[in-house]
PDB file of N, CA and C in Angstrom:
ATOM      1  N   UNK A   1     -36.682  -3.070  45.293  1.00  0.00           N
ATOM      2  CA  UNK A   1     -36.184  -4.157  44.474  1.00  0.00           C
ATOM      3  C   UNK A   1     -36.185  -3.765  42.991  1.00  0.00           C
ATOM      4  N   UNK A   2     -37.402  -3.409  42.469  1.00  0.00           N
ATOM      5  CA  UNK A   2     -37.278  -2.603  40.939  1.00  0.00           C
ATOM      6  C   UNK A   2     -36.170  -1.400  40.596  1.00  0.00           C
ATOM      7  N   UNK A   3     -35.811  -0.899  41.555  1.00  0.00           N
ATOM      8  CA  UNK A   3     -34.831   0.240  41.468  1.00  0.00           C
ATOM      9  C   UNK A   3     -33.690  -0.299  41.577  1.00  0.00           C
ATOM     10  N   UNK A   4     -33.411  -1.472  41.718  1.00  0.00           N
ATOM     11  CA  UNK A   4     -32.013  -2.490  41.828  1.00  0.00           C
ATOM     12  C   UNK A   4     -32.095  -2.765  40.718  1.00  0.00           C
ATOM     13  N   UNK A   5     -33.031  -3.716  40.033  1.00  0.00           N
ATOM     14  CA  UNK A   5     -33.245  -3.825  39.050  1.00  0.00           C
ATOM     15  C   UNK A   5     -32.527  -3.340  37.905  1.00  0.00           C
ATOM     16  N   UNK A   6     -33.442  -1.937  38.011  1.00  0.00           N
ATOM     17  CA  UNK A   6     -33.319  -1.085  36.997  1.00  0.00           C
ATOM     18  C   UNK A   6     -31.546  -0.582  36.814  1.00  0.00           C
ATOM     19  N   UNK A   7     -31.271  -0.550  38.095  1.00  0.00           N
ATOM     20  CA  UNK A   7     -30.025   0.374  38.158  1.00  0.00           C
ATOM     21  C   UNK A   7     -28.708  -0.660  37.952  1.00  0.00           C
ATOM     22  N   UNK A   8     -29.094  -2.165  38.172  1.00  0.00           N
ATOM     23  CA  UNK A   8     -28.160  -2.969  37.424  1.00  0.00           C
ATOM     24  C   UNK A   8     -28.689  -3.469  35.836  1.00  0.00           C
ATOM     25  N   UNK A   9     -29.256  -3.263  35.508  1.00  0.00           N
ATOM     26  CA  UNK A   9     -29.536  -3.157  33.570  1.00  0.00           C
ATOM     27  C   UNK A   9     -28.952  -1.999  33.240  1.00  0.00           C
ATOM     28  N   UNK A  10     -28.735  -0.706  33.956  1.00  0.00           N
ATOM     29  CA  UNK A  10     -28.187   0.343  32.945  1.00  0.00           C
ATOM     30  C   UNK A  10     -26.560   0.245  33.435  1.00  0.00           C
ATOM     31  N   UNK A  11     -26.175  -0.214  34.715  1.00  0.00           N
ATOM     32  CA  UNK A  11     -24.747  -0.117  34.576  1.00  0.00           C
ATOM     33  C   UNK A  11     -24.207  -1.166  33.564  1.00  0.00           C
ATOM     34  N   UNK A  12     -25.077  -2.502  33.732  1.00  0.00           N
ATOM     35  CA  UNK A  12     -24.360  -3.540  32.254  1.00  0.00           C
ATOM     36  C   UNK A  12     -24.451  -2.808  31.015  1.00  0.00           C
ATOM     37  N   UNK A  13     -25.112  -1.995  30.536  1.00  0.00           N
ATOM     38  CA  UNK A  13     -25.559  -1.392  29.491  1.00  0.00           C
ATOM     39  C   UNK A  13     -24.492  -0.378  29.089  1.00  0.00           C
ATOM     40  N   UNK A  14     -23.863   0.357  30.414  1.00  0.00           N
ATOM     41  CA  UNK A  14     -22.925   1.418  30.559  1.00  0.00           C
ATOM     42  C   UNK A  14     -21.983   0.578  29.820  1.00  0.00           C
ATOM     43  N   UNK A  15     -21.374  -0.654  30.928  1.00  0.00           N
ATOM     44  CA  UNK A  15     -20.313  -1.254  30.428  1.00  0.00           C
ATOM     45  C   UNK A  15     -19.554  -1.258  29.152  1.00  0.00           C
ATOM     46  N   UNK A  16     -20.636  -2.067  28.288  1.00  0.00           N
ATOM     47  CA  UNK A  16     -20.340  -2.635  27.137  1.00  0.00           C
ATOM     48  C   UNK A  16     -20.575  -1.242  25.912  1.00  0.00           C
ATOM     49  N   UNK A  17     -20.974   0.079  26.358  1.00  0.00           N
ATOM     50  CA  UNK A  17     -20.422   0.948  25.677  1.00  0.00           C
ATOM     51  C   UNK A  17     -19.207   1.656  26.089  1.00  0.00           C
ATOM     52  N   UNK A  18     -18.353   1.400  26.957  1.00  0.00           N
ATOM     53  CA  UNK A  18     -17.379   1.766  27.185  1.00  0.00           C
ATOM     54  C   UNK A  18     -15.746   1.257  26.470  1.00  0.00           C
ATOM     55  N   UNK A  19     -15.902   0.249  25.612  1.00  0.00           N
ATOM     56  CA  UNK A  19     -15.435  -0.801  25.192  1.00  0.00           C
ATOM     57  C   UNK A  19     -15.342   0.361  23.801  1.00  0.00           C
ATOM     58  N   UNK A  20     -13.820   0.060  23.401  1.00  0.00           N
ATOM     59  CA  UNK A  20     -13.603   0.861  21.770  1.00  0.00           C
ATOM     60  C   UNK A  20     -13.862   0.091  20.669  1.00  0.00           C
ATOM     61  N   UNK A  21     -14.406   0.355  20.072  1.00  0.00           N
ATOM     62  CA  UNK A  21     -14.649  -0.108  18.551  1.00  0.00           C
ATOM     63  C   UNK A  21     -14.247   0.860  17.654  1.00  0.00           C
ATOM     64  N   UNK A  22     -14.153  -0.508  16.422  1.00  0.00           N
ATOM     65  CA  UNK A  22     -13.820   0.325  14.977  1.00  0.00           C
ATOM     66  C   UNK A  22     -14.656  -0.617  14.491  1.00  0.00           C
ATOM     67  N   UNK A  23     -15.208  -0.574  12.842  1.00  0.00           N
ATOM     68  CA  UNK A  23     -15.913  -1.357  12.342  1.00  0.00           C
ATOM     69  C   UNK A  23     -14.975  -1.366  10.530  1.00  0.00           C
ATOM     70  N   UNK A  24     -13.985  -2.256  10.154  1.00  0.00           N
ATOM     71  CA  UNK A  24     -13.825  -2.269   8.904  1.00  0.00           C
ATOM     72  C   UNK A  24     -14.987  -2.967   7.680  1.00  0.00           C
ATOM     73  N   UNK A  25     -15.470  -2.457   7.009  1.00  0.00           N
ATOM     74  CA  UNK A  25     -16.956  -2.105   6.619  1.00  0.00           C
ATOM     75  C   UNK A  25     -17.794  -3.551   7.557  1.00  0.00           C
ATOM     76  N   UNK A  26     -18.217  -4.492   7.427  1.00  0.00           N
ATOM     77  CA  UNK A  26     -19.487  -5.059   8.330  1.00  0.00           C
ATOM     78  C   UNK A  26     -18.780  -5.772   9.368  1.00  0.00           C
ATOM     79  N   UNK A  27     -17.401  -5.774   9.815  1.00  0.00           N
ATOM     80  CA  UNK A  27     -16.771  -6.672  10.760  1.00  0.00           C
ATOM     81  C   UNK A  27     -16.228  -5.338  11.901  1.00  0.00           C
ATOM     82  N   UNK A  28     -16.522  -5.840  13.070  1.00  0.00           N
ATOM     83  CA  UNK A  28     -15.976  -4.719  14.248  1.00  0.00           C
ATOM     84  C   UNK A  28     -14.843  -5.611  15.129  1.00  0.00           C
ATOM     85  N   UNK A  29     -14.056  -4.651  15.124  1.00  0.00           N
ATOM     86  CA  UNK A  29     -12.792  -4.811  16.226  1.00  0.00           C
ATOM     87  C   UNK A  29     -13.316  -4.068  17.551  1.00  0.00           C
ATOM     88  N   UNK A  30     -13.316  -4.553  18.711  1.00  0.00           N
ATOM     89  CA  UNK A  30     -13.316  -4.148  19.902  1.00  0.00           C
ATOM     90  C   UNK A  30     -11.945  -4.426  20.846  1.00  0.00           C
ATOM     91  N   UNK A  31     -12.166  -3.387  22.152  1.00  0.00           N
ATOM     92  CA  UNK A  31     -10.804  -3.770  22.855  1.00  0.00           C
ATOM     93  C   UNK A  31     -11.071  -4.790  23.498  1.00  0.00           C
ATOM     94  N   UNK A  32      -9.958  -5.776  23.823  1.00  0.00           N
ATOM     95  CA  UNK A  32      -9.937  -7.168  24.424  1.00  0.00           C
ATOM     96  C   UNK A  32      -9.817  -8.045  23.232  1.00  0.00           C
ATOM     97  N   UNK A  33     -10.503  -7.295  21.622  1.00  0.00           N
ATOM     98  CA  UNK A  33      -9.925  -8.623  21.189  1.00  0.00           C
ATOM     99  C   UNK A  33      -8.555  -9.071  20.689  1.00  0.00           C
ATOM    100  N   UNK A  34      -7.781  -9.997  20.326  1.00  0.00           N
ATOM    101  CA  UNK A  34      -6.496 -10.098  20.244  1.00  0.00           C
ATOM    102  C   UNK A  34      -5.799  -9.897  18.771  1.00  0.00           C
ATOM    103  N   UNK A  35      -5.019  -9.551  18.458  1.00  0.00           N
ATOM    104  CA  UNK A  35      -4.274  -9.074  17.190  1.00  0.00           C
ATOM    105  C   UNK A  35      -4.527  -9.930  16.245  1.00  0.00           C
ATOM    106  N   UNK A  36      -4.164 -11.127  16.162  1.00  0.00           N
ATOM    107  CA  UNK A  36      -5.047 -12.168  15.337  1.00  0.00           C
ATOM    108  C   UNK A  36      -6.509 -12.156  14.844  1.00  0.00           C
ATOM    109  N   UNK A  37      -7.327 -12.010  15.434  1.00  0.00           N
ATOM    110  CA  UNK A  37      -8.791 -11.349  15.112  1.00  0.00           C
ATOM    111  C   UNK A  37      -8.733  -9.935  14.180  1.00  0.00           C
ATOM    112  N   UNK A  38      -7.191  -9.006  14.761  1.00  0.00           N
ATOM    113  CA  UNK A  38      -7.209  -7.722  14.167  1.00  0.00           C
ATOM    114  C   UNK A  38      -6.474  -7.761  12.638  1.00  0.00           C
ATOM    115  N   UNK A  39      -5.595  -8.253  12.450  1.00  0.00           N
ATOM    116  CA  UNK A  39      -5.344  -9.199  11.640  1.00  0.00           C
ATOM    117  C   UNK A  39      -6.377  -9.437  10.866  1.00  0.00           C
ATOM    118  N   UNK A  40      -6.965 -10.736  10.761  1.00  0.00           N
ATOM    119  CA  UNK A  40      -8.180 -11.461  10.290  1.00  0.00           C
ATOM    120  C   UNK A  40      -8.838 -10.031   9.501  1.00  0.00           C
ATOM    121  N   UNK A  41      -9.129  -9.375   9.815  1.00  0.00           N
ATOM    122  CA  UNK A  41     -10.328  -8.590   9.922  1.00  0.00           C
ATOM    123  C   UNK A  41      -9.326  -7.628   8.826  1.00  0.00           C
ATOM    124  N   UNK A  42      -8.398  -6.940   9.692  1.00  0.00           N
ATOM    125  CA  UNK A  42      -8.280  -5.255   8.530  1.00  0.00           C
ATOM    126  C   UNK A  42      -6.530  -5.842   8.194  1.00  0.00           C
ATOM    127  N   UNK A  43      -6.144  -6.748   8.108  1.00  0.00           N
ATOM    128  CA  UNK A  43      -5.060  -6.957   7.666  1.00  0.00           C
ATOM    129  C   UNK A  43      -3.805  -6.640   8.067  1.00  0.00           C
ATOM    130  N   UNK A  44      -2.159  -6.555   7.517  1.00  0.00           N
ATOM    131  CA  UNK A  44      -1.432  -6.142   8.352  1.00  0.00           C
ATOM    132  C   UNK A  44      -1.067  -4.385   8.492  1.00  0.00           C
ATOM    133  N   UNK A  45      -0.767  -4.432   9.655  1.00  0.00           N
ATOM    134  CA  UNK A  45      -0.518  -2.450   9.857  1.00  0.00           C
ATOM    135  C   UNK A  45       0.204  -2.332   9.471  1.00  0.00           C
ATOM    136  N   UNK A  46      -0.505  -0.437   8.873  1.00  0.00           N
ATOM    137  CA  UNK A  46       0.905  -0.102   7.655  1.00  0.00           C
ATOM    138  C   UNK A  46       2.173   0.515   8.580  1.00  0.00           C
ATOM    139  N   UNK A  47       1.582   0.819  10.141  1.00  0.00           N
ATOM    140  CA  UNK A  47       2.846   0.813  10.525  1.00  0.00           C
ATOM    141  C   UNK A  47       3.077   0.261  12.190  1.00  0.00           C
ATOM    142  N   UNK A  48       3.690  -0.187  12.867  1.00  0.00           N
ATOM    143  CA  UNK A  48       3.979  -0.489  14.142  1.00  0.00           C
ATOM    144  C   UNK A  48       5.151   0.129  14.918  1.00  0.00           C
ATOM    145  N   UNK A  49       4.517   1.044  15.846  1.00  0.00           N
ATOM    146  CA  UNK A  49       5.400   1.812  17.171  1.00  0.00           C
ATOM    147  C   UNK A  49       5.502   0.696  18.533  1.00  0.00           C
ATOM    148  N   UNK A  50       6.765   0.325  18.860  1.00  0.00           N
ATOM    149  CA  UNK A  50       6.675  -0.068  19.769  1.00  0.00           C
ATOM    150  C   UNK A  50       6.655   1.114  20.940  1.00  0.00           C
ATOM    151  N   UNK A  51       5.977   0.421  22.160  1.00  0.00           N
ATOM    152  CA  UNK A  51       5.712   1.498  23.683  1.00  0.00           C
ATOM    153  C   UNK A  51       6.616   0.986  24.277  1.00  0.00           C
ATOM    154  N   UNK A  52       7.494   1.823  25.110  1.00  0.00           N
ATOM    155  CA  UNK A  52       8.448   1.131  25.940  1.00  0.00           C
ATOM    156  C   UNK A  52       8.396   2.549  27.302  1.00  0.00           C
ATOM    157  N   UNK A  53       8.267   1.956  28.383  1.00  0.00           N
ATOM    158  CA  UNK A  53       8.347   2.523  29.883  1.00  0.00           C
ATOM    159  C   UNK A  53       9.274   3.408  29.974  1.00  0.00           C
ATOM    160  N   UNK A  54       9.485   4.296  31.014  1.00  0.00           N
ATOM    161  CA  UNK A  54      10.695   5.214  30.922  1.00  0.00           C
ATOM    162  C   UNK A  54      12.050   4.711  31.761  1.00  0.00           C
ATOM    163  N   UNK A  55      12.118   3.061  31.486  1.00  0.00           N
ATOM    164  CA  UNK A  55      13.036   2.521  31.985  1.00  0.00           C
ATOM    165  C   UNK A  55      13.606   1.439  30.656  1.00  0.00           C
ATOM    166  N   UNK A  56      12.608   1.678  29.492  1.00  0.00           N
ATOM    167  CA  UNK A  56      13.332   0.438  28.639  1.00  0.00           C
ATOM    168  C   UNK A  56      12.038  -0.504  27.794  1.00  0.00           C
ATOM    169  N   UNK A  57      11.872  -0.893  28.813  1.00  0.00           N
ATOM    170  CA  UNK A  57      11.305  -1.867  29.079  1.00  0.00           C
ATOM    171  C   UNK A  57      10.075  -1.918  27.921  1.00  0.00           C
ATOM    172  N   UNK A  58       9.641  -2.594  27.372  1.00  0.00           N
ATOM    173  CA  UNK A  58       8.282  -3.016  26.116  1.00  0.00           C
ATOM    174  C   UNK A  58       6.759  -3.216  26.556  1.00  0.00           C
ATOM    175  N   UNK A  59       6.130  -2.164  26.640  1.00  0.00           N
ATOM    176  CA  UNK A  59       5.030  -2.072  27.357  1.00  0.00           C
ATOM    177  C   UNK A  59       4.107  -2.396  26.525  1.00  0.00           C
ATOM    178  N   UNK A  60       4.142  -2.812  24.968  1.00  0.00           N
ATOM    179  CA  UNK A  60       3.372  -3.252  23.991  1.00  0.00           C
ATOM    180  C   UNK A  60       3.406  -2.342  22.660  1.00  0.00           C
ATOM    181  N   UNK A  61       2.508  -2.061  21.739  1.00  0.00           N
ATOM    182  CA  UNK A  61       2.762  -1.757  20.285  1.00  0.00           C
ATOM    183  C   UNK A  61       1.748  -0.730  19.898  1.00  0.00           C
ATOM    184  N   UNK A  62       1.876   0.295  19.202  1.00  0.00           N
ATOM    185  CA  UNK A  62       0.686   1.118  18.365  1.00  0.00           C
ATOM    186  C   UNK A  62       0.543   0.077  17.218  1.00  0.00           C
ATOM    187  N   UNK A  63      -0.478  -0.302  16.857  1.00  0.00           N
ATOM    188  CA  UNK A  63      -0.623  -0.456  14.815  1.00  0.00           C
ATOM    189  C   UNK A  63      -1.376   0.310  14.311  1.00  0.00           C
ATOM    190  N   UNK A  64      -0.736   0.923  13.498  1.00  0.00           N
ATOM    191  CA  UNK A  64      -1.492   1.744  12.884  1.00  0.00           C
ATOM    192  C   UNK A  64      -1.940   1.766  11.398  1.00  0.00           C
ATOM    193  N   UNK A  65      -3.276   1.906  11.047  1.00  0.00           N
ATOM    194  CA  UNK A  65      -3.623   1.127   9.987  1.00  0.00           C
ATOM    195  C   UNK A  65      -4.196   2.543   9.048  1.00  0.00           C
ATOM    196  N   UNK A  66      -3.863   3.602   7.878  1.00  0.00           N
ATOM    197  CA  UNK A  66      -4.018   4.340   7.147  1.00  0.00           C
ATOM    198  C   UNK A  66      -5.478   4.081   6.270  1.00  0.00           C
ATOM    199  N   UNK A  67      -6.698   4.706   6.593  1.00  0.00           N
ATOM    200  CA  UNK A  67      -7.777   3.968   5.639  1.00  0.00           C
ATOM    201  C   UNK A  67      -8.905   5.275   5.537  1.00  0.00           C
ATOM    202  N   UNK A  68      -9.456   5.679   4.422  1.00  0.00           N
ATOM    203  CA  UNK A  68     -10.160   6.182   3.826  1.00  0.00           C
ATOM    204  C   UNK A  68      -9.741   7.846   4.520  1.00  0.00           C
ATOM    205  N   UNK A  69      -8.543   8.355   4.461  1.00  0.00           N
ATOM    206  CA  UNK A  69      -8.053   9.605   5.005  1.00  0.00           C
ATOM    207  C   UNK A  69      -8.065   9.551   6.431  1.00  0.00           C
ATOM    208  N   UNK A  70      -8.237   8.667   7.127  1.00  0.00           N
ATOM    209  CA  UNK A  70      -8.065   8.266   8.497  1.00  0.00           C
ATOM    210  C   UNK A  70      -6.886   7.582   9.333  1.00  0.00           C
ATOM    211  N   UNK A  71      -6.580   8.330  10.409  1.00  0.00           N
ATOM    212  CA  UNK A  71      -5.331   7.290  10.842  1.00  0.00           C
ATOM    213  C   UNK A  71      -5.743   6.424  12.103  1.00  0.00           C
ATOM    214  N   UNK A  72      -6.205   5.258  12.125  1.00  0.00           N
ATOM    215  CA  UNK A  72      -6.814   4.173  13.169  1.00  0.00           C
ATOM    216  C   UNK A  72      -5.600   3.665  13.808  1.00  0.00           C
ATOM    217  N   UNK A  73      -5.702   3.972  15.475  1.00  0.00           N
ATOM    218  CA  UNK A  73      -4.133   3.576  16.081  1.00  0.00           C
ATOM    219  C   UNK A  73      -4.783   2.522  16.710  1.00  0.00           C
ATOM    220  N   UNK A  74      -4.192   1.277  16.852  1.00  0.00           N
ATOM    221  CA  UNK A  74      -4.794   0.035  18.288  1.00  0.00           C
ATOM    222  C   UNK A  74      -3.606   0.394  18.365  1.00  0.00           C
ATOM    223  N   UNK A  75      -3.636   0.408  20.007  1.00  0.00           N
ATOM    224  CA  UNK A  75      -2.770   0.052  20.976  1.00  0.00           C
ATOM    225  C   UNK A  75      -3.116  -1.605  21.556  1.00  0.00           C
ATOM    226  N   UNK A  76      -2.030  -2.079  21.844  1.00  0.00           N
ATOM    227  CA  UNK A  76      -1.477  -3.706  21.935  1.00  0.00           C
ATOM    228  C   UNK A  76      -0.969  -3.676  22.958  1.00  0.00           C
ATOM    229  N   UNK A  77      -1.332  -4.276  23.714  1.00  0.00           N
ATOM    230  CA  UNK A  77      -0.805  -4.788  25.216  1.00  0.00           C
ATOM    231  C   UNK A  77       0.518  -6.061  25.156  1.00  0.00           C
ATOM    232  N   UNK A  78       1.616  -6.328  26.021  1.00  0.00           N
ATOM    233  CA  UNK A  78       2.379  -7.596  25.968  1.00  0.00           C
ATOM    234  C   UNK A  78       1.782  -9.039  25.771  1.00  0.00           C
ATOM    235  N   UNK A  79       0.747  -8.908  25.932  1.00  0.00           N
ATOM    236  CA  UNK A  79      -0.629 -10.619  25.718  1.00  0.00           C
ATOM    237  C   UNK A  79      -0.968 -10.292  24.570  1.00  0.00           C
ATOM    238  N   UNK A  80      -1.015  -9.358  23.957  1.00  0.00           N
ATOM    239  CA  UNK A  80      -1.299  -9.520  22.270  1.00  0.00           C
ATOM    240  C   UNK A  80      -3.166  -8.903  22.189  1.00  0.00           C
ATOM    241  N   UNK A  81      -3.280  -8.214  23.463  1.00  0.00           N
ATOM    242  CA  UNK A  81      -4.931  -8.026  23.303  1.00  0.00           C
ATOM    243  C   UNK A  81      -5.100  -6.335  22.940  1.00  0.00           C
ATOM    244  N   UNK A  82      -5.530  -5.880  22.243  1.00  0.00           N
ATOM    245  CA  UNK A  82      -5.919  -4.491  22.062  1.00  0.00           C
ATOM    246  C   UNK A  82      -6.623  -4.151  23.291  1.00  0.00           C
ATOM    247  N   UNK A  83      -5.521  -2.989  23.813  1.00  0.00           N
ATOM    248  CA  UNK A  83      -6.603  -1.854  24.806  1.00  0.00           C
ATOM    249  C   UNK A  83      -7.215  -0.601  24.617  1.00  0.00           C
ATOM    250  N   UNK A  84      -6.646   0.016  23.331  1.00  0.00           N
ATOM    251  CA  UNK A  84      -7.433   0.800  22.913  1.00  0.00           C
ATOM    252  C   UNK A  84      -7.327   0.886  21.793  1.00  0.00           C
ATOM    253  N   UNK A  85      -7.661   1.861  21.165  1.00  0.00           N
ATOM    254  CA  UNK A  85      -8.849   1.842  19.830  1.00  0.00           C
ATOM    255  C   UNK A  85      -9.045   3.734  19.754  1.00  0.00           C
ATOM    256  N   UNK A  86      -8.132   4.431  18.567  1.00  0.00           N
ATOM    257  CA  UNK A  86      -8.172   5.870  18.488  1.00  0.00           C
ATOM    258  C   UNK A  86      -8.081   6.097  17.152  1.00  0.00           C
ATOM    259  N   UNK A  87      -9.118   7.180  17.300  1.00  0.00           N
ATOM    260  CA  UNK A  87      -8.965   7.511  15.071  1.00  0.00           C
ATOM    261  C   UNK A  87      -9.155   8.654  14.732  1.00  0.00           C
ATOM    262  N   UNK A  88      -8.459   9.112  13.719  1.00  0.00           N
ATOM    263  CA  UNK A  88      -8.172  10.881  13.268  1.00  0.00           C
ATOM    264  C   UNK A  88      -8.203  10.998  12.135  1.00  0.00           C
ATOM    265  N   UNK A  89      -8.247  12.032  11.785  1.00  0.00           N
ATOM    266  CA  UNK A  89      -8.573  12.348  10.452  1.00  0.00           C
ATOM    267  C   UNK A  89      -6.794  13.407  10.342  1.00  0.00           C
TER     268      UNK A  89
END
């Protein structure tokens, strides 16, 4: 029973570091939250790629936001929720 325990506290634990973050100085964006929050937080992107399928079709958006020699991409799903979260120098 302790080894159940134990071994469901570290997979919740796994979880919620699996989740992308950025932090614009004391406020963090994670994936799931929605563009409005992203918005709110780091303002509008200096640039937006739309994604489209190899049939057309609008599979959602890069924004990409230029900040302290860094290029921060969210990717945007059709519901408006960030699924990921990538950053380069």
């Amino acid at each position: 029973m302790r080894k159940t325990a134990v071994f469901l506290a570290l997979m919740l634990a796994a979880g919620t570091a699996l989740a992308d973050t950025y932090a614009f100085g004391n406020r963090v964006i994670s994936s799931g939250d929605s563009i409005g929050r992203l918005v709110e937080i780091a303002g509008k992107p200096d640039l937006v790629t739309p994604l489209e399928n190899e049939y057309g079709a609008r599979e959602g958006e890069n924004w990409t936001y230029l900040r302290d020699g860094k290029t921060i991409v969210f990717t945007i799903d059709t519901r408006g929720k960030i699924i990921r979260i990538t950053e380069s120098r």
